[in-house]
PDB file of N, CA and C in Angstrom:
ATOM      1  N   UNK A   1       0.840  -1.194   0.000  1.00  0.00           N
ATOM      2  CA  UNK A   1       0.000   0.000   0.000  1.00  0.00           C
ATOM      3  C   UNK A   1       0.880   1.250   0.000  1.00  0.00           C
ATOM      4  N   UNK A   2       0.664   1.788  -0.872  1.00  0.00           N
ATOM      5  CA  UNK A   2       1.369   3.633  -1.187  1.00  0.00           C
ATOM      6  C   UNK A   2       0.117   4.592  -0.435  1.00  0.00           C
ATOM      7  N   UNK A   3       1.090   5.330  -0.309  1.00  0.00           N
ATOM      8  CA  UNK A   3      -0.017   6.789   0.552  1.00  0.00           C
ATOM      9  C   UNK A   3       0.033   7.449  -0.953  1.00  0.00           C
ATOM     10  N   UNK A   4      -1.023   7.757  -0.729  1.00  0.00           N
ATOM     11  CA  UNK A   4      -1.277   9.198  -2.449  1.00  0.00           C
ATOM     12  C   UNK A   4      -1.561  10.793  -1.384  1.00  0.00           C
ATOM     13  N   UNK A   5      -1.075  12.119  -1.472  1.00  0.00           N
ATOM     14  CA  UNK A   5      -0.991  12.975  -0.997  1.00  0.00           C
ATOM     15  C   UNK A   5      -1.682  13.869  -2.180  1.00  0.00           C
ATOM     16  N   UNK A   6      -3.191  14.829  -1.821  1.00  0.00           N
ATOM     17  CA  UNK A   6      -3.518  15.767  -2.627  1.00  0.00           C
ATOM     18  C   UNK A   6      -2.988  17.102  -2.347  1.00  0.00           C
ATOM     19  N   UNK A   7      -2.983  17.591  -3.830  1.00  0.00           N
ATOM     20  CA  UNK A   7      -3.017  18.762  -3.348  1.00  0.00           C
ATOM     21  C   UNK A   7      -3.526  19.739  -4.294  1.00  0.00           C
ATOM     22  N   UNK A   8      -4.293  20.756  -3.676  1.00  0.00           N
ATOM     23  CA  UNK A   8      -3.842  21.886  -2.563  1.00  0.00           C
ATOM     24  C   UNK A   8      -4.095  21.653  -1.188  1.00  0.00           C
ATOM     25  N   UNK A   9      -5.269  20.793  -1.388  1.00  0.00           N
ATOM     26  CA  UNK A   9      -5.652  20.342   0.021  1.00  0.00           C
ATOM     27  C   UNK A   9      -4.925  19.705   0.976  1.00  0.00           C
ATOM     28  N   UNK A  10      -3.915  18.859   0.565  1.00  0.00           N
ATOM     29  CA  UNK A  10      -2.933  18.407   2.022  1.00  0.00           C
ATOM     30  C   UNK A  10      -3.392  17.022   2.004  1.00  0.00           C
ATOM     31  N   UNK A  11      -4.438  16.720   1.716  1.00  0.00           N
ATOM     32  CA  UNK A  11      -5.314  15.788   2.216  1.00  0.00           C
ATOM     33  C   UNK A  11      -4.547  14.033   1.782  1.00  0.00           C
ATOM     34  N   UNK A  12      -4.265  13.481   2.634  1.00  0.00           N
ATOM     35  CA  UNK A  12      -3.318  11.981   2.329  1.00  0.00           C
ATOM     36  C   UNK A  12      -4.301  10.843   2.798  1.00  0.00           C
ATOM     37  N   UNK A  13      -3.970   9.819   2.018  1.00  0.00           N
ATOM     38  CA  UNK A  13      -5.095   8.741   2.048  1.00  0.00           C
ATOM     39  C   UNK A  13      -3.802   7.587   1.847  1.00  0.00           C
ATOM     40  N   UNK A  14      -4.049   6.101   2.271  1.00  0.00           N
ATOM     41  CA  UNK A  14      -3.576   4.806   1.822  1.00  0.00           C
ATOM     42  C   UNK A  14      -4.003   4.469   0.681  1.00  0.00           C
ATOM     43  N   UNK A  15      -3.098   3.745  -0.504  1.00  0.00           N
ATOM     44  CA  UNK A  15      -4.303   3.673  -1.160  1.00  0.00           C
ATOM     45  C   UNK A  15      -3.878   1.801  -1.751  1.00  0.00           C
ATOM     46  N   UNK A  16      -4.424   1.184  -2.705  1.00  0.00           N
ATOM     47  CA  UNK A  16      -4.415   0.304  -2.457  1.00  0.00           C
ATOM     48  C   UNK A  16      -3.428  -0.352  -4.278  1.00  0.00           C
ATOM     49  N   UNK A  17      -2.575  -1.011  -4.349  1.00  0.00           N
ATOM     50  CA  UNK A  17      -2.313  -0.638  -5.728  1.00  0.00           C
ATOM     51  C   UNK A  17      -3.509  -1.089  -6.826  1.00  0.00           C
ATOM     52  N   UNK A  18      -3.460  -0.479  -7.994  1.00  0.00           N
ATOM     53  CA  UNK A  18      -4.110  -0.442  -9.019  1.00  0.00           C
ATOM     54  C   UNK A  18      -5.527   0.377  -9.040  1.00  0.00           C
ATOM     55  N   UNK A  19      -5.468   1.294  -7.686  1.00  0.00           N
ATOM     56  CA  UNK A  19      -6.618   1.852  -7.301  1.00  0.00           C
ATOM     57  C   UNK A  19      -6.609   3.373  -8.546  1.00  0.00           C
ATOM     58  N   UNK A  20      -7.661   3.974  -9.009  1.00  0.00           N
ATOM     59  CA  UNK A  20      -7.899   4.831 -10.121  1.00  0.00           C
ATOM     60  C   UNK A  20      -7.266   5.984  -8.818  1.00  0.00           C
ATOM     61  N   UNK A  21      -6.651   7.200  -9.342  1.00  0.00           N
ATOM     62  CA  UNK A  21      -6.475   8.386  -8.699  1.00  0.00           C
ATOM     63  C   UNK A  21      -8.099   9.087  -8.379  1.00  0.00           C
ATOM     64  N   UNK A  22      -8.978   8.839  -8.878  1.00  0.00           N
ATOM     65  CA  UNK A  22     -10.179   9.470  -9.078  1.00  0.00           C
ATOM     66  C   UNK A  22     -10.795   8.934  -7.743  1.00  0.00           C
ATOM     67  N   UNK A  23     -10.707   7.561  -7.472  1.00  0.00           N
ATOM     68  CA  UNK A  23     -11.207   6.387  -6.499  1.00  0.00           C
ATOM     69  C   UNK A  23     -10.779   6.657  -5.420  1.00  0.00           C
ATOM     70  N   UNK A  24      -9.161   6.901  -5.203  1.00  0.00           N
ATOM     71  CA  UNK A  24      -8.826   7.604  -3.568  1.00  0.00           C
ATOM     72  C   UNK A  24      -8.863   8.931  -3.431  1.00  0.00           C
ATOM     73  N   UNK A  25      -9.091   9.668  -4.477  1.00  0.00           N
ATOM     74  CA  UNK A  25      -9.377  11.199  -4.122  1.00  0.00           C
ATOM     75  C   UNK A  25     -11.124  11.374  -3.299  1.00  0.00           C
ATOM     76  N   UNK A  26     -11.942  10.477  -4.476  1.00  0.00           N
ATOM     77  CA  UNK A  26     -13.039  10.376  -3.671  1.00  0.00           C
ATOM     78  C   UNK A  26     -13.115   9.277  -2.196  1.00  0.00           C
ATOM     79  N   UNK A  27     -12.240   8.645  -1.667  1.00  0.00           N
ATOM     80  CA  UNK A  27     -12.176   8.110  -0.346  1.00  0.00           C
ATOM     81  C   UNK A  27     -11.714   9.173   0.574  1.00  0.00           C
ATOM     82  N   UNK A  28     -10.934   9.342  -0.129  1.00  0.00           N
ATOM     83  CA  UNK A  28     -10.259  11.384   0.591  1.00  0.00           C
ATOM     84  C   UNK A  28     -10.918  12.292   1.202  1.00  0.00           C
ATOM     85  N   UNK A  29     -12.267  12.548   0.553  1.00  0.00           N
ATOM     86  CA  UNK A  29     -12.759  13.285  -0.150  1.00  0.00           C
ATOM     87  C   UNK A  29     -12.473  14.565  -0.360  1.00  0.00           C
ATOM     88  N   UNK A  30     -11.633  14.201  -1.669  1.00  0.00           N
ATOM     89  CA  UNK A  30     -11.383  15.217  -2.313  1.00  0.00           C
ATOM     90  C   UNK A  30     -11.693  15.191  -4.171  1.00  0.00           C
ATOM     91  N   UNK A  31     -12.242  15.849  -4.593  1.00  0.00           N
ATOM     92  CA  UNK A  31     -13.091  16.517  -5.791  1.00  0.00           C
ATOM     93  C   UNK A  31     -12.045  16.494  -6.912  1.00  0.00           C
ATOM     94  N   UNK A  32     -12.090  15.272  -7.558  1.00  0.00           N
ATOM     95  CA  UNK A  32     -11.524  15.500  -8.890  1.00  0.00           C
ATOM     96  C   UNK A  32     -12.381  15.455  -9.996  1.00  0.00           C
ATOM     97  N   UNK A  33     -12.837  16.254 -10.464  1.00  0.00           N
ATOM     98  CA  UNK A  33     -13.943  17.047 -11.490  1.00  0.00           C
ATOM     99  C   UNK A  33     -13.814  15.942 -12.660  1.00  0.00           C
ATOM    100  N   UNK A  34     -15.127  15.193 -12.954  1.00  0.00           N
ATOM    101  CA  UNK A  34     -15.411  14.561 -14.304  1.00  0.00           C
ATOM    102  C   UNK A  34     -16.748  14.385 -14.771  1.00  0.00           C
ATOM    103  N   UNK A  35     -16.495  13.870 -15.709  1.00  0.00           N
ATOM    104  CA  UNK A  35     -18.285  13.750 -16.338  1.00  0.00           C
ATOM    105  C   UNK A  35     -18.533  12.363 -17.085  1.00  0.00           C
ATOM    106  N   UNK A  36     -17.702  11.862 -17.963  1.00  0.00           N
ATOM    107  CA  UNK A  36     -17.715  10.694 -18.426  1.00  0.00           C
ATOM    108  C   UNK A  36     -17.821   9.526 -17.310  1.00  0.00           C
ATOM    109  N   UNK A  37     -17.885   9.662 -16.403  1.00  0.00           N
ATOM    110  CA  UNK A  37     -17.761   8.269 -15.214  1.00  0.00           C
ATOM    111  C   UNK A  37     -16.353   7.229 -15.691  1.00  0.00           C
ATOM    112  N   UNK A  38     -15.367   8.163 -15.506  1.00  0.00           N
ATOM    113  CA  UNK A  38     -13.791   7.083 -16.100  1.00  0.00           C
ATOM    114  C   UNK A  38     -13.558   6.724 -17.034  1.00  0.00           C
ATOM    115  N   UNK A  39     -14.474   6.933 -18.248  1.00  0.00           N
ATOM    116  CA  UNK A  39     -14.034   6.693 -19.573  1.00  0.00           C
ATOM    117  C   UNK A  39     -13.116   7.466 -19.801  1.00  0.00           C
ATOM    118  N   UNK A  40     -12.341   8.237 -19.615  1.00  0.00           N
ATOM    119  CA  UNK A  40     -11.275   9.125 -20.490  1.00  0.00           C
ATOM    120  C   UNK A  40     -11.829   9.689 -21.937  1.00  0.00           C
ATOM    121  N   UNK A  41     -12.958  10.152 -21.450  1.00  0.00           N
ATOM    122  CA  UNK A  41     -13.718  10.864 -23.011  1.00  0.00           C
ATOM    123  C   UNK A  41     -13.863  12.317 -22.529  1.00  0.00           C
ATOM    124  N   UNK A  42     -14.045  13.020 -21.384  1.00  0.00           N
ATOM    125  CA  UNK A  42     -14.181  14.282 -20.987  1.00  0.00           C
ATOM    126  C   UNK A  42     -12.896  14.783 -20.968  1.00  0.00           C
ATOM    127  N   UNK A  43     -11.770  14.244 -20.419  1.00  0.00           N
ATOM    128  CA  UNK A  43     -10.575  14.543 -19.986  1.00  0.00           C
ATOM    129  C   UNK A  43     -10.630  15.712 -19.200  1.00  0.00           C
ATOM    130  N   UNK A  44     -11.818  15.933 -17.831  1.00  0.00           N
ATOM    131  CA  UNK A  44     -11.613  16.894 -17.122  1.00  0.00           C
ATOM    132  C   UNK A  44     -10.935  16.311 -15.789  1.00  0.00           C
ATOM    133  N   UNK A  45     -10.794  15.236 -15.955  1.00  0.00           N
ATOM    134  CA  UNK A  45     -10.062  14.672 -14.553  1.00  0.00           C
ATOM    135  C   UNK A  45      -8.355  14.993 -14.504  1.00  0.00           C
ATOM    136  N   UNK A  46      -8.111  15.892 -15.373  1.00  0.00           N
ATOM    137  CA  UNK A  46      -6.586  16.223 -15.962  1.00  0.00           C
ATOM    138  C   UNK A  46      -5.913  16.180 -14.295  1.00  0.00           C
ATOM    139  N   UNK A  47      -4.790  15.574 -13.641  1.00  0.00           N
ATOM    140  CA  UNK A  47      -3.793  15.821 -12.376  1.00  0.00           C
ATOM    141  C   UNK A  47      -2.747  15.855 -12.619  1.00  0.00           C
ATOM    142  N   UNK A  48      -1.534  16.364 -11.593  1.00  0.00           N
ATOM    143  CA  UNK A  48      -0.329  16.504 -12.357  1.00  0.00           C
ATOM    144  C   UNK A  48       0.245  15.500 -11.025  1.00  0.00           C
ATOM    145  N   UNK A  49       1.307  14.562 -11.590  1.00  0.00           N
ATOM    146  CA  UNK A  49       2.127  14.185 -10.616  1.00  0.00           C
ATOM    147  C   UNK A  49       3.114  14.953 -10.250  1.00  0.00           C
ATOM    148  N   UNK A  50       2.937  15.533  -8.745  1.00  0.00           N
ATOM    149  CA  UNK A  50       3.979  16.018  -8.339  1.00  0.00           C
ATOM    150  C   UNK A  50       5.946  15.577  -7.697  1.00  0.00           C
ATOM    151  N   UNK A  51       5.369  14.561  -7.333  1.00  0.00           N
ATOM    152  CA  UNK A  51       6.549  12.818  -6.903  1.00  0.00           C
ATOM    153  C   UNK A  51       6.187  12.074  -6.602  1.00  0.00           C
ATOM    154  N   UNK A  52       6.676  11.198  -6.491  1.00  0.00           N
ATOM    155  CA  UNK A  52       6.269   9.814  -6.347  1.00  0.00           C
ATOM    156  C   UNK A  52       6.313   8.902  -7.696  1.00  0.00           C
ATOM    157  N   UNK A  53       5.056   7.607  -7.805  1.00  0.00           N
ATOM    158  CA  UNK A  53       5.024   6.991  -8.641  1.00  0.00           C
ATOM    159  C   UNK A  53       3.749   6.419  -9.228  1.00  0.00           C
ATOM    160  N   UNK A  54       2.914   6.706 -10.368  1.00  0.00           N
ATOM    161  CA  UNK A  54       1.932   6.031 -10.537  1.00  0.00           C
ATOM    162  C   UNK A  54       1.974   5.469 -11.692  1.00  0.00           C
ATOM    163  N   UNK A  55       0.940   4.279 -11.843  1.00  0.00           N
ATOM    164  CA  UNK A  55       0.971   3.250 -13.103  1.00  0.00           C
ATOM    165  C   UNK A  55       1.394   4.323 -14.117  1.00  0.00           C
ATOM    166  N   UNK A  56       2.498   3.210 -15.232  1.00  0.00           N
ATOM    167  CA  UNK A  56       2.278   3.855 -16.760  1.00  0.00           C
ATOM    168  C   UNK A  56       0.876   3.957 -17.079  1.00  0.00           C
ATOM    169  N   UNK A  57       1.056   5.267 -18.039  1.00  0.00           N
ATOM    170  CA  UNK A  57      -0.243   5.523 -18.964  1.00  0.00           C
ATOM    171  C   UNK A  57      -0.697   4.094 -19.671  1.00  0.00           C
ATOM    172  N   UNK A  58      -2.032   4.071 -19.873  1.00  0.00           N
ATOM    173  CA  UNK A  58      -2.780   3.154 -20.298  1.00  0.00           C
ATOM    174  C   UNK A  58      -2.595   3.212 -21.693  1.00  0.00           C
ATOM    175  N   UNK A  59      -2.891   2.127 -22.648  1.00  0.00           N
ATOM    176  CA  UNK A  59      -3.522   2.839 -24.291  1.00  0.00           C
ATOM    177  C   UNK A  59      -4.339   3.686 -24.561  1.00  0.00           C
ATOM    178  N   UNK A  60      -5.180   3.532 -23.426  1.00  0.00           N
ATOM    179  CA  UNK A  60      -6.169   4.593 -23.964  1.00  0.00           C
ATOM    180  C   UNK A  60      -5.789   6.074 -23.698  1.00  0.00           C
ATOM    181  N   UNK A  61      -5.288   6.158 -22.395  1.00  0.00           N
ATOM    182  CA  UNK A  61      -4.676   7.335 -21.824  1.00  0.00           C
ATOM    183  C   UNK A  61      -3.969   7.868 -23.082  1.00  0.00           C
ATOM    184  N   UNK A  62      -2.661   7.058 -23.317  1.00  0.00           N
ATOM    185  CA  UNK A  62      -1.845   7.427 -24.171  1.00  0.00           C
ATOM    186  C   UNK A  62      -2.685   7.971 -25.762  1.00  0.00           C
ATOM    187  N   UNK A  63      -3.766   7.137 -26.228  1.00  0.00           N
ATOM    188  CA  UNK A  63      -4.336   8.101 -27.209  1.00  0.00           C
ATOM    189  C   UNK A  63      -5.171   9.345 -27.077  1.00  0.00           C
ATOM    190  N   UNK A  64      -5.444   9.616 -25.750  1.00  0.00           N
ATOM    191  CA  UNK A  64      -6.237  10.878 -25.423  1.00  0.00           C
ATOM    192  C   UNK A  64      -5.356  11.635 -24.885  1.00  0.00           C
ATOM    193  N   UNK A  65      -3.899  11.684 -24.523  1.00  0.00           N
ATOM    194  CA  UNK A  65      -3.215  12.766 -24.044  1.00  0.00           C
ATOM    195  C   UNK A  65      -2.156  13.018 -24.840  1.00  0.00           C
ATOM    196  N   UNK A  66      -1.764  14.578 -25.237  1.00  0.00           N
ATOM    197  CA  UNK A  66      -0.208  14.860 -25.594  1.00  0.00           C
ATOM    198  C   UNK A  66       0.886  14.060 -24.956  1.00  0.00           C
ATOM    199  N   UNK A  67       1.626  13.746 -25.729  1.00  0.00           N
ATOM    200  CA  UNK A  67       2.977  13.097 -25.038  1.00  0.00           C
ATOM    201  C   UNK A  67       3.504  14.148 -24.478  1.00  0.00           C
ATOM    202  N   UNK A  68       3.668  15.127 -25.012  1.00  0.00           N
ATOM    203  CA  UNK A  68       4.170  16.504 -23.980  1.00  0.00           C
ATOM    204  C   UNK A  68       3.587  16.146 -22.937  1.00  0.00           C
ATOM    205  N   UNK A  69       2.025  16.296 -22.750  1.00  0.00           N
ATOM    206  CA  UNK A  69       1.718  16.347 -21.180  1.00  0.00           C
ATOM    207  C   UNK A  69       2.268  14.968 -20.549  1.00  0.00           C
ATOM    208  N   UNK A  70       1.873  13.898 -20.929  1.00  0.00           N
ATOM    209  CA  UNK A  70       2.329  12.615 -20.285  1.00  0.00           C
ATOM    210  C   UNK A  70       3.846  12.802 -19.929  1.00  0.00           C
ATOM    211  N   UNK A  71       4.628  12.935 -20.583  1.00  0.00           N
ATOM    212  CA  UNK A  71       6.301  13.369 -20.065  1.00  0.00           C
ATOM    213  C   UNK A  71       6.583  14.605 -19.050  1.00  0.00           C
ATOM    214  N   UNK A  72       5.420  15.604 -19.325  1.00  0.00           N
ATOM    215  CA  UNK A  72       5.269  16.645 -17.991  1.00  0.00           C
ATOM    216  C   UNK A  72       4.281  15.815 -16.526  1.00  0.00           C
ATOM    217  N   UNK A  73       4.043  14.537 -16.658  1.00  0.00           N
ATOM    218  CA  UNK A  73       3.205  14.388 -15.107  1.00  0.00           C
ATOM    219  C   UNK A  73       1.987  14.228 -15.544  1.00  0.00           C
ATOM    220  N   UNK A  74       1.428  15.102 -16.334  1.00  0.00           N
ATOM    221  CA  UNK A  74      -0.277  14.916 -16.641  1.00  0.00           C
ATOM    222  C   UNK A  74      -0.592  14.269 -17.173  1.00  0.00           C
ATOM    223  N   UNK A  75      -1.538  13.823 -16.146  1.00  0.00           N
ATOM    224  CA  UNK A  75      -2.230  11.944 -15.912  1.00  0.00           C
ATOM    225  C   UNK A  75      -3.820  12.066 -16.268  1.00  0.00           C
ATOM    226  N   UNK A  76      -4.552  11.231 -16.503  1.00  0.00           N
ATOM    227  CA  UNK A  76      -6.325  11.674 -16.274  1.00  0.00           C
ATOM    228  C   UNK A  76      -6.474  10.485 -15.549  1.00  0.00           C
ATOM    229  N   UNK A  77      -6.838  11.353 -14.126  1.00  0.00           N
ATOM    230  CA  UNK A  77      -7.111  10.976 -12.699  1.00  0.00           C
ATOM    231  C   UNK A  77      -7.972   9.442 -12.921  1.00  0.00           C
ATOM    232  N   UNK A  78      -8.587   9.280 -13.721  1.00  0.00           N
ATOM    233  CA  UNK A  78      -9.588   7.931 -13.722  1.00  0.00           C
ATOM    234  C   UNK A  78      -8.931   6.900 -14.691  1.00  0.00           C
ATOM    235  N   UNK A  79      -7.723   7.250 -14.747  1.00  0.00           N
ATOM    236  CA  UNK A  79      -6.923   6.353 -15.818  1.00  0.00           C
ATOM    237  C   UNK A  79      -5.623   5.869 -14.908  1.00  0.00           C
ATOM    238  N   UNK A  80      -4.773   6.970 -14.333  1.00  0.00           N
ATOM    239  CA  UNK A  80      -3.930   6.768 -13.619  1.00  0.00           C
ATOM    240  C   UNK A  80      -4.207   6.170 -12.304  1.00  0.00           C
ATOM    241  N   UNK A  81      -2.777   4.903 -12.426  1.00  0.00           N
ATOM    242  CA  UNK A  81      -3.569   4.298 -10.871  1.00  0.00           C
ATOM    243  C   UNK A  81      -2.179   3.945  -9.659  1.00  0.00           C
ATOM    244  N   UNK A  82      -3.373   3.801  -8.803  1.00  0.00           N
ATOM    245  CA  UNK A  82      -1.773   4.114  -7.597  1.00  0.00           C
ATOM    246  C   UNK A  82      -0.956   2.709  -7.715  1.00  0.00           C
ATOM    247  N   UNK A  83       0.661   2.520  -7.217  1.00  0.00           N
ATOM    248  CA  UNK A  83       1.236   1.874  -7.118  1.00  0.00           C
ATOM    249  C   UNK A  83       1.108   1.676  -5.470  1.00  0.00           C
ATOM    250  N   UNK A  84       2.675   0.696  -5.473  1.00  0.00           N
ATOM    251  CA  UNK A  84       2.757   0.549  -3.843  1.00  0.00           C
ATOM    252  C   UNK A  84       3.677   1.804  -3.202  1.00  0.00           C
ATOM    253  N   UNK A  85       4.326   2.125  -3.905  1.00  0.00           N
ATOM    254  CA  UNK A  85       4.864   3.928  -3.846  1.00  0.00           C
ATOM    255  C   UNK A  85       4.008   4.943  -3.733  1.00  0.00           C
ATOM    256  N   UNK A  86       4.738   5.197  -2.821  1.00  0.00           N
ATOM    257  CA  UNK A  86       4.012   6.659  -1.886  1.00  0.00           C
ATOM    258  C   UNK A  86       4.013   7.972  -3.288  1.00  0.00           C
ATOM    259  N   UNK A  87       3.004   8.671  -3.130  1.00  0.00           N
ATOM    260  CA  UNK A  87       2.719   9.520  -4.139  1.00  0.00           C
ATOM    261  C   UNK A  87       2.166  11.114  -4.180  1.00  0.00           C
ATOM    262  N   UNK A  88       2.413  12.078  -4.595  1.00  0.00           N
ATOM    263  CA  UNK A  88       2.256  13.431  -4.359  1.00  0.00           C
ATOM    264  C   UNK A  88       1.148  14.183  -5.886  1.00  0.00           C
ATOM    265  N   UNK A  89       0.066  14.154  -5.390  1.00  0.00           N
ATOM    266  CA  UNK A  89      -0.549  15.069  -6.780  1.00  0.00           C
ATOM    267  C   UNK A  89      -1.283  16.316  -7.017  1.00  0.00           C
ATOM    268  N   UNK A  90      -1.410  16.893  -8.061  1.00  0.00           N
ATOM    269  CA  UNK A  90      -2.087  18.188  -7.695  1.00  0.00           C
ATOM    270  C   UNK A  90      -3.114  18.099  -8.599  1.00  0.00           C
ATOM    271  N   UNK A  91      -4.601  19.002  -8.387  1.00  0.00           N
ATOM    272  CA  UNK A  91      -5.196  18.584  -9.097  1.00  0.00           C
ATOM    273  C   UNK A  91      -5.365  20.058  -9.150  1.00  0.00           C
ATOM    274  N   UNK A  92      -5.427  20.486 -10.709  1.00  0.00           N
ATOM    275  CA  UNK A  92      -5.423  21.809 -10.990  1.00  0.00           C
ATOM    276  C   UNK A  92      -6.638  22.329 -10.875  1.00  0.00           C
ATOM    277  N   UNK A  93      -6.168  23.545 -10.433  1.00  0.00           N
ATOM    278  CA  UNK A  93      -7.619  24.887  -9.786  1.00  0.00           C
ATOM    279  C   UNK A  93      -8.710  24.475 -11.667  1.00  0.00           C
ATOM    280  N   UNK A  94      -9.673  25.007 -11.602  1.00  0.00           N
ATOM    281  CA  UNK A  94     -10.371  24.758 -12.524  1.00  0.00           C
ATOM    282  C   UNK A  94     -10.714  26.718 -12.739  1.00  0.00           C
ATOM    283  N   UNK A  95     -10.806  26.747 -14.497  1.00  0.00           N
ATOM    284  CA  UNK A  95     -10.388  28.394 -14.984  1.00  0.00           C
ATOM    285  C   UNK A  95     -11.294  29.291 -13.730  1.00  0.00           C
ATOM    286  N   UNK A  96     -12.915  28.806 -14.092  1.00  0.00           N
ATOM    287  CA  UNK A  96     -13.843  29.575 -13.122  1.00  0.00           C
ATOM    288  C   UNK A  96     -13.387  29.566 -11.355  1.00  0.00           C
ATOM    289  N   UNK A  97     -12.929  28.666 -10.874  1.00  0.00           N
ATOM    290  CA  UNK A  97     -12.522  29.133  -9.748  1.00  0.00           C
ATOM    291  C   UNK A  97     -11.184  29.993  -9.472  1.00  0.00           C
ATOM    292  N   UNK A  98     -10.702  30.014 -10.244  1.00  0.00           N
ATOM    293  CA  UNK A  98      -9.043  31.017 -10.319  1.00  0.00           C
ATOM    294  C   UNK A  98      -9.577  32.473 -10.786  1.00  0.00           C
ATOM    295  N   UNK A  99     -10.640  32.690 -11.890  1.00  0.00           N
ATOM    296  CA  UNK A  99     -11.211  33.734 -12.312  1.00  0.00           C
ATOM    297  C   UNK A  99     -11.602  34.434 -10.963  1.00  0.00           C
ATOM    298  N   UNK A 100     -12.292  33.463  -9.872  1.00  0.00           N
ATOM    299  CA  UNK A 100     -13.434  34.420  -8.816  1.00  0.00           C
ATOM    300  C   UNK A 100     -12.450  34.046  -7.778  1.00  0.00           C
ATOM    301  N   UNK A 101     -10.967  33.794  -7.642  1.00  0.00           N
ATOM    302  CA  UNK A 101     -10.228  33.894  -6.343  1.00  0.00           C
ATOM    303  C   UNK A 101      -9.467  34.942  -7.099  1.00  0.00           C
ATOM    304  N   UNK A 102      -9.620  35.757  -8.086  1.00  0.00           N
ATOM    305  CA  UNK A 102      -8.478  36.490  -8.560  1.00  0.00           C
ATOM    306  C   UNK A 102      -9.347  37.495  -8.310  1.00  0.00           C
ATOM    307  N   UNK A 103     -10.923  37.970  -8.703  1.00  0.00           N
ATOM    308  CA  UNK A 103     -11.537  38.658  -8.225  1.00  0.00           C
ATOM    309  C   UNK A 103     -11.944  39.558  -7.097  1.00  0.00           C
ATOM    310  N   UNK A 104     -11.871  38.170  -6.104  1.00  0.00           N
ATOM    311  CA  UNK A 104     -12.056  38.653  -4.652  1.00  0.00           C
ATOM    312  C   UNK A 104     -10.968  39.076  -3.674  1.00  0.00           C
ATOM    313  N   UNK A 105      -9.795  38.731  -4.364  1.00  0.00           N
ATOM    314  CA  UNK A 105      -8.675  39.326  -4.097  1.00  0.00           C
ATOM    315  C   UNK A 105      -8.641  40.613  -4.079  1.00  0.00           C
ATOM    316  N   UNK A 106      -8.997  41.219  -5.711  1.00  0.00           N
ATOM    317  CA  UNK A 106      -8.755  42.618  -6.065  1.00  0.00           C
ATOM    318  C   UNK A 106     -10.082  43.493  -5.245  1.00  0.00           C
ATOM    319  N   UNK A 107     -11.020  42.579  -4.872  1.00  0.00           N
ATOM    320  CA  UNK A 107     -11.943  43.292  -3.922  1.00  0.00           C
ATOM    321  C   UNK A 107     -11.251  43.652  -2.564  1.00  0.00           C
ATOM    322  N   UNK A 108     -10.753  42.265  -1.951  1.00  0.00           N
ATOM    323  CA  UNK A 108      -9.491  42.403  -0.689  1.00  0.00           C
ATOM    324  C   UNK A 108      -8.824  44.079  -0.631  1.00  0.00           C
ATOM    325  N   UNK A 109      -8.120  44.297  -1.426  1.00  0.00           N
ATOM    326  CA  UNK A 109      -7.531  44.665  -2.216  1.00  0.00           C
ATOM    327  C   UNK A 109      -7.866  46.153  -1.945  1.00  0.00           C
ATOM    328  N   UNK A 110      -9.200  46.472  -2.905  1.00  0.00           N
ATOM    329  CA  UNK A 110      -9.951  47.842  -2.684  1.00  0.00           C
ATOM    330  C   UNK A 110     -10.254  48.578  -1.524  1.00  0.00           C
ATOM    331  N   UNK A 111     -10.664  47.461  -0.737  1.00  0.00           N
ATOM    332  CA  UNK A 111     -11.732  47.593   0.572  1.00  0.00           C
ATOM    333  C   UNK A 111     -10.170  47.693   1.486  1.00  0.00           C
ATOM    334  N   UNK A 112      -8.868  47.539   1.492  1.00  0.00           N
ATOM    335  CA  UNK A 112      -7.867  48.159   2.346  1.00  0.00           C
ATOM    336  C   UNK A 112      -7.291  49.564   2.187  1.00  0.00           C
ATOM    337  N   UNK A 113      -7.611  50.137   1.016  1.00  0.00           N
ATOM    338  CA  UNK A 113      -7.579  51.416   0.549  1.00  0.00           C
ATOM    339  C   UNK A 113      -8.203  52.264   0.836  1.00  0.00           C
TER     340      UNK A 113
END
């Protein structure tokens, strides 16, 4: 058993090998955004490995992702699966929530002026 570590959240779970990243984020509970139910047809489950180690890309993975991204870390969370190595991932802010934390900042921001 590998520990998988999210992030931004911090949040660390056991996980079990061959378990989907999608599967211990939701034991976590932590929110890795999809719509296809693990098919790798939405590709919104996009995560980046930060260290550690998770399964090679799948075939299918490998035909739905840039090799750029696959050689940069980016995995799709319902494809990638944990090993017995301990593991570090991030699951990227999504545009609309970075839009309205960049917002409320510059409100922060006003309202000290």
């Amino acid at each position: 058993m590998g520990r998988v570590t999210f992030l931004p959240s911090g949040k660390s779970i056991k996980s079990r090998s061959g378990q989907t990243m999608v599967s211990a984020a939701a034991a976590a509970r932590v929110v890795i955004p999809q719509r296809c139910g693990g098919h790798a047809s939405c590709l919104m489950c996009r995560i980046v490995l930060e260290s550690g180690e998770l399964s090679p890309p799948s075939q299918l993975e490998r035909r739905k992702m840039p090799e750029k991204d696959l050689e940069q870390g980016v995995r799709l969370g319902c494809q990638a699966k944990a090993t017995d190595k301990d593991c570090t991932i991030r699951i990227p802010e999504g545009r609309l929530k970075s839009v309205v934390q960049a917002a409320l900042e510059r409100q922060r921001e006003e309202n000290e002026d």
